[in-house]
PDB file of N, CA and C in Angstrom:
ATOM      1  N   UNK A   1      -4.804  -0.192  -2.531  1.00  0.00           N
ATOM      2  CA  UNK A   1      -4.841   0.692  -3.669  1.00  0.00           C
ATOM      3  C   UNK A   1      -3.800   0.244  -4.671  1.00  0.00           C
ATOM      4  N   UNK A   2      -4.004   0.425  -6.075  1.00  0.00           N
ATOM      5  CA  UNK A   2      -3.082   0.318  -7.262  1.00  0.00           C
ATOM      6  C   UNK A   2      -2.623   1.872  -7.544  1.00  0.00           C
ATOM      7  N   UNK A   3      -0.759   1.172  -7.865  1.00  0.00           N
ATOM      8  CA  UNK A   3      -0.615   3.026  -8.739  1.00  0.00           C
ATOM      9  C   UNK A   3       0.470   2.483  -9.278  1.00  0.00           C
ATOM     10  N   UNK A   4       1.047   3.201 -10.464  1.00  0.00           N
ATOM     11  CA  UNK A   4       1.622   3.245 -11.376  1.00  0.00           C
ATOM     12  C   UNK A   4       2.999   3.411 -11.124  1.00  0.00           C
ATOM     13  N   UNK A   5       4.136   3.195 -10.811  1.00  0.00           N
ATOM     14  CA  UNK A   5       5.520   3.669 -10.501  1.00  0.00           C
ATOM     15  C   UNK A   5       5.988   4.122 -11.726  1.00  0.00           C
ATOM     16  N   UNK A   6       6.972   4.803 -11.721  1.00  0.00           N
ATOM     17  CA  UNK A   6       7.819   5.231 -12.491  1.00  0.00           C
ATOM     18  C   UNK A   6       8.056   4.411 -13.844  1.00  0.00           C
ATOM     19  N   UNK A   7       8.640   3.387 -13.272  1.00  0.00           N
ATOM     20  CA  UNK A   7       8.575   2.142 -14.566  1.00  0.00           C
ATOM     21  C   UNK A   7       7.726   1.616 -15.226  1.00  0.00           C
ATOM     22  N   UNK A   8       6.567   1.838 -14.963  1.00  0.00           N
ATOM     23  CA  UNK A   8       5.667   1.140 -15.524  1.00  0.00           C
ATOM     24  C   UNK A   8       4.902  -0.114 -14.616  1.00  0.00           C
ATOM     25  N   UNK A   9       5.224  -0.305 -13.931  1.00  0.00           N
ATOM     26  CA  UNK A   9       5.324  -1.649 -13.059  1.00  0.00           C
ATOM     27  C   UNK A   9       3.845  -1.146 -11.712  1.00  0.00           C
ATOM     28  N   UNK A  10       2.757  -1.945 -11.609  1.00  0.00           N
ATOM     29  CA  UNK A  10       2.044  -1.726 -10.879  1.00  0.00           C
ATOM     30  C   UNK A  10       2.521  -2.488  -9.549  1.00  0.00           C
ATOM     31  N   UNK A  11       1.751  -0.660  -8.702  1.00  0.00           N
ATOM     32  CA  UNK A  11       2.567  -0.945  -7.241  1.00  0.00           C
ATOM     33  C   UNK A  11       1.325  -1.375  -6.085  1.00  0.00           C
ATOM     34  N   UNK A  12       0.759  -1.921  -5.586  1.00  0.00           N
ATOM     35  CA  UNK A  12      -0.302  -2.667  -4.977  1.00  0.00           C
ATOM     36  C   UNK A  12      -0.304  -2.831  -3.717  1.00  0.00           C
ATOM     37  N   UNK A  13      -0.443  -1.987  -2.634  1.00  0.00           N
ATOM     38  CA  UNK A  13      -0.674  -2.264  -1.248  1.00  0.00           C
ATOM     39  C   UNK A  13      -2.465  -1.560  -0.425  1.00  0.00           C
ATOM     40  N   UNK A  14      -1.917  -1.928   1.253  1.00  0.00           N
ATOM     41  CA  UNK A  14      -3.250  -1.662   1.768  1.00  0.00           C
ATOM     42  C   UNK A  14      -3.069  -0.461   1.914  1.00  0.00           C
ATOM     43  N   UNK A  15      -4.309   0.790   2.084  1.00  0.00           N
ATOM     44  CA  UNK A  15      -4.106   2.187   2.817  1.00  0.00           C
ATOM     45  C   UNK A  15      -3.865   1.984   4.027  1.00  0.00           C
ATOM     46  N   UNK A  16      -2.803   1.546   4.540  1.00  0.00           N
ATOM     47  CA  UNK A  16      -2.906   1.645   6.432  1.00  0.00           C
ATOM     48  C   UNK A  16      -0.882   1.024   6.329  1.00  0.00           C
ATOM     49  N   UNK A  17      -0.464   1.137   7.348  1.00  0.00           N
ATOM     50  CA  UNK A  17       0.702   0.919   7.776  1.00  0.00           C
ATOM     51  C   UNK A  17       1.001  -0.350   8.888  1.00  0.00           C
ATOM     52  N   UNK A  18       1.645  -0.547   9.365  1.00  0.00           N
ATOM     53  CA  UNK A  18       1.897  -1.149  10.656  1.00  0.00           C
ATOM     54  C   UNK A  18       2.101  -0.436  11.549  1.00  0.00           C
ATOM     55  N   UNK A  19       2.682   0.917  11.176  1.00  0.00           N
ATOM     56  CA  UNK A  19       3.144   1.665  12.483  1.00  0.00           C
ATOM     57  C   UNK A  19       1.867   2.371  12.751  1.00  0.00           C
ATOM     58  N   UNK A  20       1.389   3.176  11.653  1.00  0.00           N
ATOM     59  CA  UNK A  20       0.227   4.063  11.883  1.00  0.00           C
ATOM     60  C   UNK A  20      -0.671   3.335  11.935  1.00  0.00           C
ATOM     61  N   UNK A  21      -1.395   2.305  11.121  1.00  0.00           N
ATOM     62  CA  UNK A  21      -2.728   1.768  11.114  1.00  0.00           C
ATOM     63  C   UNK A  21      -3.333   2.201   9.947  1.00  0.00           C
ATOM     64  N   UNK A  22      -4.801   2.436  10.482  1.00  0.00           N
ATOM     65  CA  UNK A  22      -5.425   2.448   9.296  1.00  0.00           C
ATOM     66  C   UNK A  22      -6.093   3.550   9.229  1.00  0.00           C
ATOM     67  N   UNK A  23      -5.067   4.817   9.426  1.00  0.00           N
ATOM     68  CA  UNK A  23      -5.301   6.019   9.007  1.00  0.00           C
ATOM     69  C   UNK A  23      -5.325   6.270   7.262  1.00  0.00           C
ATOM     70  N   UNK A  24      -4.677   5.676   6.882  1.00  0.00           N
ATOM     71  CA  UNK A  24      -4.268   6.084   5.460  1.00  0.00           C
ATOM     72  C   UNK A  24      -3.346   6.791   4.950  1.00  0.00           C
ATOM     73  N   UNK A  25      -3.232   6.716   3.440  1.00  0.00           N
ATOM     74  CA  UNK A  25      -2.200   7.594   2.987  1.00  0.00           C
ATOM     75  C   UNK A  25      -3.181   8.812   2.231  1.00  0.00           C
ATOM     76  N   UNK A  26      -2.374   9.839   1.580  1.00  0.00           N
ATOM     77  CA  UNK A  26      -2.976  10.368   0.794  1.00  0.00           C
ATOM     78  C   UNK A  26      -2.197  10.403  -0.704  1.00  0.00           C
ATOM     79  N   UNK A  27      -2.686  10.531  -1.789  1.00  0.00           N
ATOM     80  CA  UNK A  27      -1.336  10.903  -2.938  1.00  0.00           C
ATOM     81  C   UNK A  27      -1.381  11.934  -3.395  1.00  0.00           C
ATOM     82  N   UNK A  28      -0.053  12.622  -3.597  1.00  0.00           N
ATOM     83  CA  UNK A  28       0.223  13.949  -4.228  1.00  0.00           C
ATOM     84  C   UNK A  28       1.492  13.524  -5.563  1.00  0.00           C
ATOM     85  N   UNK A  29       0.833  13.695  -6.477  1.00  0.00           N
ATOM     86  CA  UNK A  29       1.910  13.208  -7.432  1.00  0.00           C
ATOM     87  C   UNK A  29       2.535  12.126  -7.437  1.00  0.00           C
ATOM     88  N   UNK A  30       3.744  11.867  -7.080  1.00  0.00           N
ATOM     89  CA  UNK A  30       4.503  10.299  -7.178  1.00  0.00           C
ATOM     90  C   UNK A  30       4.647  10.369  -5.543  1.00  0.00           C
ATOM     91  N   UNK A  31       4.096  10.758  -4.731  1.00  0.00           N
ATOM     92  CA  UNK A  31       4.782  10.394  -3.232  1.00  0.00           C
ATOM     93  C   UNK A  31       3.060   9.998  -2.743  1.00  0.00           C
ATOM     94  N   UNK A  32       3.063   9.685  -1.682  1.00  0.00           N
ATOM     95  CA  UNK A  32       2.023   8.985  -0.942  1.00  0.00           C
ATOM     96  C   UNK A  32       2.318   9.456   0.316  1.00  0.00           C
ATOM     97  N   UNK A  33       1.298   9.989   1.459  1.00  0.00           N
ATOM     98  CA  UNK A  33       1.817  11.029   2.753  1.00  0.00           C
ATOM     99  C   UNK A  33       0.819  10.217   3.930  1.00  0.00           C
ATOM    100  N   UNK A  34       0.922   9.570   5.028  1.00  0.00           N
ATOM    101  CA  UNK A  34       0.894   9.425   5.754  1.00  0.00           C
ATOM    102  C   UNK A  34      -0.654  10.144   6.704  1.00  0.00           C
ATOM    103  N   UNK A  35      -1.687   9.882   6.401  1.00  0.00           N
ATOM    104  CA  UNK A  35      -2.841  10.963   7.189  1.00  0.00           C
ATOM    105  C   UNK A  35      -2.211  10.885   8.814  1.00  0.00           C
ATOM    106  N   UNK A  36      -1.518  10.048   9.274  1.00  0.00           N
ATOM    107  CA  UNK A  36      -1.338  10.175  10.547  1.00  0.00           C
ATOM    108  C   UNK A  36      -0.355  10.711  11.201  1.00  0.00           C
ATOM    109  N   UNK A  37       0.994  10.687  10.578  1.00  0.00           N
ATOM    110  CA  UNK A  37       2.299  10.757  11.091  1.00  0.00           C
ATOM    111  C   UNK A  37       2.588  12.179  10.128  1.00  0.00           C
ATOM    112  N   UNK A  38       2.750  12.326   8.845  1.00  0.00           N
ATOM    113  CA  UNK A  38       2.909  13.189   7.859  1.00  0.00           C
ATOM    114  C   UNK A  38       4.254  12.249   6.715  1.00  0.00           C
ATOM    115  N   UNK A  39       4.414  11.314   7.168  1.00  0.00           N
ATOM    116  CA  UNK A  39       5.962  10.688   6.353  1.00  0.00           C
ATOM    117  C   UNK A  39       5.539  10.671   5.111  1.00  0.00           C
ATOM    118  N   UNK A  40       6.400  11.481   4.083  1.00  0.00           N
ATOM    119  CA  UNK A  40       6.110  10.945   2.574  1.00  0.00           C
ATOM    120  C   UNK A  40       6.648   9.703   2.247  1.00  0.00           C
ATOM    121  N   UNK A  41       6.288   8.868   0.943  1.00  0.00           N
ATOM    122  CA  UNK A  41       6.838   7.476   0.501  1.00  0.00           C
ATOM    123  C   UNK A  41       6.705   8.075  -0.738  1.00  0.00           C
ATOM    124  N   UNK A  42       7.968   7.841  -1.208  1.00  0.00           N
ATOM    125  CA  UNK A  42       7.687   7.918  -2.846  1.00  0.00           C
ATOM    126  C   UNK A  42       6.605   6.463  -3.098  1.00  0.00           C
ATOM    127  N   UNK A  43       6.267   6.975  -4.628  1.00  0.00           N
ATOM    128  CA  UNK A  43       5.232   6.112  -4.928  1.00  0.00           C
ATOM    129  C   UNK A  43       6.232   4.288  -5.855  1.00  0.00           C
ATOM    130  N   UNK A  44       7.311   5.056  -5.859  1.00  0.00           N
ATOM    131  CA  UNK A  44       8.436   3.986  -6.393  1.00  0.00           C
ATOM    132  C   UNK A  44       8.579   3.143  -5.144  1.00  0.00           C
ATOM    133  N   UNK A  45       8.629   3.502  -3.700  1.00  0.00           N
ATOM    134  CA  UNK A  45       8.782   2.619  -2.596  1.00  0.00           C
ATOM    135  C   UNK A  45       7.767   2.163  -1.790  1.00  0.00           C
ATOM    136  N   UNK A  46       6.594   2.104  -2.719  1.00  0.00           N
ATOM    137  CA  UNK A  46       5.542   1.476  -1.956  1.00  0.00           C
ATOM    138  C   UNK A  46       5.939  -0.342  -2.736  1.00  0.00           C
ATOM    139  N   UNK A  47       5.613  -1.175  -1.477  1.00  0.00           N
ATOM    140  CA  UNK A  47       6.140  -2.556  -1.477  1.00  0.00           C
ATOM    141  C   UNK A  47       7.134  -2.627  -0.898  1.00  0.00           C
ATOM    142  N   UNK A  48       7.719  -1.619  -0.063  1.00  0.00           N
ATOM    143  CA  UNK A  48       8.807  -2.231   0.803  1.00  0.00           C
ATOM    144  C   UNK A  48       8.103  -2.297   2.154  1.00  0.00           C
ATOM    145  N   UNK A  49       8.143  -2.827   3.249  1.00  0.00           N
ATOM    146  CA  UNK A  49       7.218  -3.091   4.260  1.00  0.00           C
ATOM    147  C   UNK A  49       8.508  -2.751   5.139  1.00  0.00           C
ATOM    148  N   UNK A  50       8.437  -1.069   5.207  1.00  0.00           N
ATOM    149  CA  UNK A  50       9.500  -0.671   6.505  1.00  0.00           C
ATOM    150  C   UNK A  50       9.281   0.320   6.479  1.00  0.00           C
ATOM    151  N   UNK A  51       9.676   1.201   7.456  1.00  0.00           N
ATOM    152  CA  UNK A  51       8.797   2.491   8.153  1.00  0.00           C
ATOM    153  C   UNK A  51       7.748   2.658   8.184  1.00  0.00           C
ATOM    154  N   UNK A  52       7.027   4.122   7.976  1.00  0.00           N
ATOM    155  CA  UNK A  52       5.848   4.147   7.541  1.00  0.00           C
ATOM    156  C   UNK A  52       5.242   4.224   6.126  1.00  0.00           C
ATOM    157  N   UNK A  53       5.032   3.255   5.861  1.00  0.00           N
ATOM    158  CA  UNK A  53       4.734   2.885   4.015  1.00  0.00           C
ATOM    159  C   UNK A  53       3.493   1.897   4.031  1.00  0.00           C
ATOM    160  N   UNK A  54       3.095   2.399   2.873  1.00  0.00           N
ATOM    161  CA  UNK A  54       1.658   1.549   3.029  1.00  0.00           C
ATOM    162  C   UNK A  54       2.125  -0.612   2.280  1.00  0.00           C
ATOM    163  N   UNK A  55       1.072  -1.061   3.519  1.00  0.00           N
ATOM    164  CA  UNK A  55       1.225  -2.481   3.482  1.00  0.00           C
ATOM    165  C   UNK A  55       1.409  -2.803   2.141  1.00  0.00           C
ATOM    166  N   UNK A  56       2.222  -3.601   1.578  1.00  0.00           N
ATOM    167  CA  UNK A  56       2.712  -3.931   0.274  1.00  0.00           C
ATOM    168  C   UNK A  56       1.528  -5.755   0.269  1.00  0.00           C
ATOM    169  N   UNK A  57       0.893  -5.801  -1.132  1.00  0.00           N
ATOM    170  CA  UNK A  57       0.105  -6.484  -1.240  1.00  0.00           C
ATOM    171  C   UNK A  57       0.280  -7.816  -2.503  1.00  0.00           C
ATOM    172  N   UNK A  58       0.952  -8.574  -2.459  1.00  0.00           N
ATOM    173  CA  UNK A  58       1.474  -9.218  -3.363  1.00  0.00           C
ATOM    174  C   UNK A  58      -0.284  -9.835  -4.466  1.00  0.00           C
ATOM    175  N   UNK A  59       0.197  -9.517  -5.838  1.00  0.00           N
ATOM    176  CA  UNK A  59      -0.530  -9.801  -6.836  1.00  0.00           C
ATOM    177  C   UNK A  59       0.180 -10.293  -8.468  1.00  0.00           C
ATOM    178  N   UNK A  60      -0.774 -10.830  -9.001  1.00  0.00           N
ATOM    179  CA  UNK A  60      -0.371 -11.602 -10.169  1.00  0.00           C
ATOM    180  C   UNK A  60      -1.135 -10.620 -10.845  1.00  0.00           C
ATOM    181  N   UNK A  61      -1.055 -10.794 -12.400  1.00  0.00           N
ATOM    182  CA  UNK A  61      -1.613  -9.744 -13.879  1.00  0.00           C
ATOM    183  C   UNK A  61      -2.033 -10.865 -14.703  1.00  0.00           C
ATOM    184  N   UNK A  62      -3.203 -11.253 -14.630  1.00  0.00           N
ATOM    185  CA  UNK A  62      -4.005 -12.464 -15.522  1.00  0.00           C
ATOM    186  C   UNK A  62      -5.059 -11.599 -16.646  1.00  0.00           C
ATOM    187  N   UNK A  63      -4.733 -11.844 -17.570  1.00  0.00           N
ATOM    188  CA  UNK A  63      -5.539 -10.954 -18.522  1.00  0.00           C
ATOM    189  C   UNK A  63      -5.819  -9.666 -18.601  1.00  0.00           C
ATOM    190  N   UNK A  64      -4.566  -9.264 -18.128  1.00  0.00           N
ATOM    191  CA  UNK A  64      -4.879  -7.622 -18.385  1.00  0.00           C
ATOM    192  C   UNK A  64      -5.235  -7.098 -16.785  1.00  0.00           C
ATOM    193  N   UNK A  65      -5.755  -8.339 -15.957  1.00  0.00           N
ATOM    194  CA  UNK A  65      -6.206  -7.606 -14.637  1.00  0.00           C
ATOM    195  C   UNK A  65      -5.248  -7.765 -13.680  1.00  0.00           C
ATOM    196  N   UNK A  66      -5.041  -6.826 -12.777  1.00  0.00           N
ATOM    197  CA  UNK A  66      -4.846  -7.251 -11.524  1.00  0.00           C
ATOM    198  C   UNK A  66      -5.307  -8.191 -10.341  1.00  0.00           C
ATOM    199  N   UNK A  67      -4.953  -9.269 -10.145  1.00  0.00           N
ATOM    200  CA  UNK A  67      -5.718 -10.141  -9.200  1.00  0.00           C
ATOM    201  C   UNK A  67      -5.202 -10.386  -7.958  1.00  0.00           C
ATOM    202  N   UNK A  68      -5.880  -9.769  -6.816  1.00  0.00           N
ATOM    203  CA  UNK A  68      -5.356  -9.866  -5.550  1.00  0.00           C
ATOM    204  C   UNK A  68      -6.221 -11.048  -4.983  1.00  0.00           C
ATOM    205  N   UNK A  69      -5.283 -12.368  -4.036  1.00  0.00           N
ATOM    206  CA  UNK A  69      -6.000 -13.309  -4.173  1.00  0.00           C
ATOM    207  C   UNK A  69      -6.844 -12.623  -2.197  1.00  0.00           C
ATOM    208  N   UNK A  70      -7.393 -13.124  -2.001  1.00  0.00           N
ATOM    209  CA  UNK A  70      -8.495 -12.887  -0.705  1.00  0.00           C
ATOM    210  C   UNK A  70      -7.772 -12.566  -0.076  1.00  0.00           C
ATOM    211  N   UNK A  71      -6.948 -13.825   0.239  1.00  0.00           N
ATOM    212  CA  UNK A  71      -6.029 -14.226   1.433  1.00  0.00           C
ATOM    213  C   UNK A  71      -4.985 -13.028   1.692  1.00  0.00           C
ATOM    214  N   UNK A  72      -4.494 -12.367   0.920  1.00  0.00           N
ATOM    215  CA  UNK A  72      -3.796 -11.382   0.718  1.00  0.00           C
ATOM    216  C   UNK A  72      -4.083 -10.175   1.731  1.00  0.00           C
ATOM    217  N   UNK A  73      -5.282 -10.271   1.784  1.00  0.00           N
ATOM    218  CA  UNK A  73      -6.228  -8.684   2.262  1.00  0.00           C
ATOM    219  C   UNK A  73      -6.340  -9.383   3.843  1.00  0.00           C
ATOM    220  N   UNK A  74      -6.930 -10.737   4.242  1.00  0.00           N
ATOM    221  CA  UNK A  74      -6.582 -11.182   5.532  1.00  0.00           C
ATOM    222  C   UNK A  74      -6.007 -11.329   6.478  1.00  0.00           C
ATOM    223  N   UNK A  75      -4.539 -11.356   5.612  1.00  0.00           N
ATOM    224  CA  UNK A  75      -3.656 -12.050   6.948  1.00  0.00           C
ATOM    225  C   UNK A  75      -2.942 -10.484   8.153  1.00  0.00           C
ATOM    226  N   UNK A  76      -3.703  -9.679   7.280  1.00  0.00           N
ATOM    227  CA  UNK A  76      -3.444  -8.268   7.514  1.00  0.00           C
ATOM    228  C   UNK A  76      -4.461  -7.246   7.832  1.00  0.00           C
ATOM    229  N   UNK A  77      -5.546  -8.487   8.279  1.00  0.00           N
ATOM    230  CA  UNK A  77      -7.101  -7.129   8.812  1.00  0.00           C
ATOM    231  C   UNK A  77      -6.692  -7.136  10.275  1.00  0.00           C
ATOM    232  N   UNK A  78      -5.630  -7.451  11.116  1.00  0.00           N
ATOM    233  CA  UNK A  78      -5.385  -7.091  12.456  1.00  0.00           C
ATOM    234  C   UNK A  78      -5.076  -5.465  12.165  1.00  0.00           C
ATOM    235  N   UNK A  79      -4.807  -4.958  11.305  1.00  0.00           N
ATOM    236  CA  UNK A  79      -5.123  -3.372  11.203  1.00  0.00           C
ATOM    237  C   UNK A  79      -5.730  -2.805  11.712  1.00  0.00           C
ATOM    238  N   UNK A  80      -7.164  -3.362  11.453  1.00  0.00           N
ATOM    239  CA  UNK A  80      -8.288  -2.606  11.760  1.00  0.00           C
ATOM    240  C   UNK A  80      -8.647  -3.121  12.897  1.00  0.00           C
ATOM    241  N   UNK A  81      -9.042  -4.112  13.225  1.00  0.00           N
ATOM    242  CA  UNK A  81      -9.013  -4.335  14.482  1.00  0.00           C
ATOM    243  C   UNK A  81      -8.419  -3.973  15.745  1.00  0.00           C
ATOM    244  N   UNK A  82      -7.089  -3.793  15.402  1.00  0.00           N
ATOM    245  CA  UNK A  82      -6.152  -3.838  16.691  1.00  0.00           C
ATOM    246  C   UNK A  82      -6.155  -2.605  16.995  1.00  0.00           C
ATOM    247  N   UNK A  83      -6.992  -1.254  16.053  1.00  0.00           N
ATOM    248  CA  UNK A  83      -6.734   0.344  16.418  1.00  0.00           C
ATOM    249  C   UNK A  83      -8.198   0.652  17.431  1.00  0.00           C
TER     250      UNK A  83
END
């Protein structure tokens, strides 16, 4: 998912965790909540890859778009699998 931080700065990870999986988050305003555990993340600390926070997804901004390259979304489908 994409969302907006505080700064302006787009914040780009997977819905699923390492700890939880691939329950998801949900969003309420600037925080992001955990469907599994209940942990809030502000929406400013999504991209840090510690506790329960959703997988941080590294991307480039080419013409206005967001471009997540494939490989990105791969090296991280043991998510789904491994639950």
């Amino acid at each position: 998912f994409l969302v907006t931080a505080s700064d302006g700065t787009i914040k780009s990870a997977l819905d699923a965790c390492r700890i939880c999986g691939p329950m998801g988050f949900e969003q309420f305003e600037n925080t992001v909540v955990c469907k599994r555990c209940g942990v809030e993340a502000e929406i400013d600390d999504i991209g840090k890859d510690e506790s329960c926070n959703p997988i941080p997804l590294e991307y480039t901004i080419s013409s206005g778009f967001v471009v997540i390259p494939v490989q990105n979304f791969l090296k991280d489908m043991y998510i789904w699998t491994d639950y």
